[in-house]
Protein backbone atom coordinates (compact mmCIF):
# COMPACT_ATOMS: atom_id res chain seq x y z
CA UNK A 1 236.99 62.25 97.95
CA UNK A 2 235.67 62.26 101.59
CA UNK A 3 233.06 60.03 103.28
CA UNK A 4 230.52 61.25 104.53
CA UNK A 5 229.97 59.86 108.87
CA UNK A 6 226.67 57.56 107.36
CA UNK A 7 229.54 56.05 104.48
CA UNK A 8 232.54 55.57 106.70
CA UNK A 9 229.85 53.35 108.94
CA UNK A 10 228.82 51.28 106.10
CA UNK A 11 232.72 50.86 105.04
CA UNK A 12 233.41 50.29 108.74
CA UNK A 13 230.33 47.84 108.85
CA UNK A 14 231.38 46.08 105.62
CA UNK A 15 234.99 45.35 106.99
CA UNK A 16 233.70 44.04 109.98
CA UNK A 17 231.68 41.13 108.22
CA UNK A 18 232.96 38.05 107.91
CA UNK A 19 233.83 36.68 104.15
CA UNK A 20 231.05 34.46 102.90
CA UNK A 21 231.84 32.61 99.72
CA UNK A 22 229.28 33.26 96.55
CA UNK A 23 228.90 30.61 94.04
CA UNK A 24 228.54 32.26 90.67
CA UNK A 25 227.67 29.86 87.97
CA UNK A 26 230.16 30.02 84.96
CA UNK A 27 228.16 31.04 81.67
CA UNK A 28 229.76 32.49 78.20
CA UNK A 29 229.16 36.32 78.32
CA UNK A 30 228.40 37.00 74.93
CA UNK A 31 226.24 33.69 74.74
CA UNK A 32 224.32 35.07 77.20
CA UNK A 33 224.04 38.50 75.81
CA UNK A 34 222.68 36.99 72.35
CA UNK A 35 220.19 34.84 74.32
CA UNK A 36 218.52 37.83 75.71
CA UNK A 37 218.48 39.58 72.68
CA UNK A 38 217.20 36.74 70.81
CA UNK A 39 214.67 36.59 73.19
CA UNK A 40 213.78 40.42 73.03
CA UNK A 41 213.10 39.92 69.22
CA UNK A 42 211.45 36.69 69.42
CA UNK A 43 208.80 37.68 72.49
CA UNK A 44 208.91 41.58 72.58
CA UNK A 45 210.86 41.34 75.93
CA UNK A 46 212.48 44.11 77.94
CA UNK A 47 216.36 44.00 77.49
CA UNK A 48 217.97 43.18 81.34
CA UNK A 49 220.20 46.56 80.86
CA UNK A 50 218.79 49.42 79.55
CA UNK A 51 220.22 51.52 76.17
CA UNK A 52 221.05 54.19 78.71
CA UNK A 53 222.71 51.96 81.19
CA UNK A 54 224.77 50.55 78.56
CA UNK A 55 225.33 54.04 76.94
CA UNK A 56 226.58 55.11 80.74
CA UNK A 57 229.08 52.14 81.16
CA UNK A 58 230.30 52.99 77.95
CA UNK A 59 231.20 56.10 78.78
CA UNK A 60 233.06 55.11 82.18
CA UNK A 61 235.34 53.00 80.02
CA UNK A 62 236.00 55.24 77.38
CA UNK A 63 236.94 57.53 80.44
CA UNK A 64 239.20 54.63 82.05
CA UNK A 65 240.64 54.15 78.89
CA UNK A 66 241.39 58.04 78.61
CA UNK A 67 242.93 58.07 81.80
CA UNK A 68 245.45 55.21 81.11
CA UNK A 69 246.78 57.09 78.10
């Protein structure tokens, strides 16, 4: 794959910064992915990822995991 001149300046730009340390909070995945669909039941909320945002990361694994056959 080549970059195009406007992506090798944002790679150039982005190896140029200076590491800044992000402080993620720990939380259980799967505790937090029945919380939110709890919560979708309980109050007709909007899911945070989509079906077809799920559907498409399922597909990029099942291609990773083809690939590593």
């Amino acid at each position: 794959m080549r970059l195009s001149g406007l992506d090798m300046e944002v790679a150039r730009e982005m190896i140029r910064r200076e590491e800044e340390e992000v402080s993620v909070p720990y939380a259980e995945p799967l505790r937090l992915e029945l919380e939110a669909f709890i919560d979708g039941l309980r109050n007709n909320a909007e899911p945070p990822i989509s079906g077809e945002d799920g559907l498409k990361a399922l597909e990029v694994a099942v291609r990773c995991f083809e690939q590593g056959r």
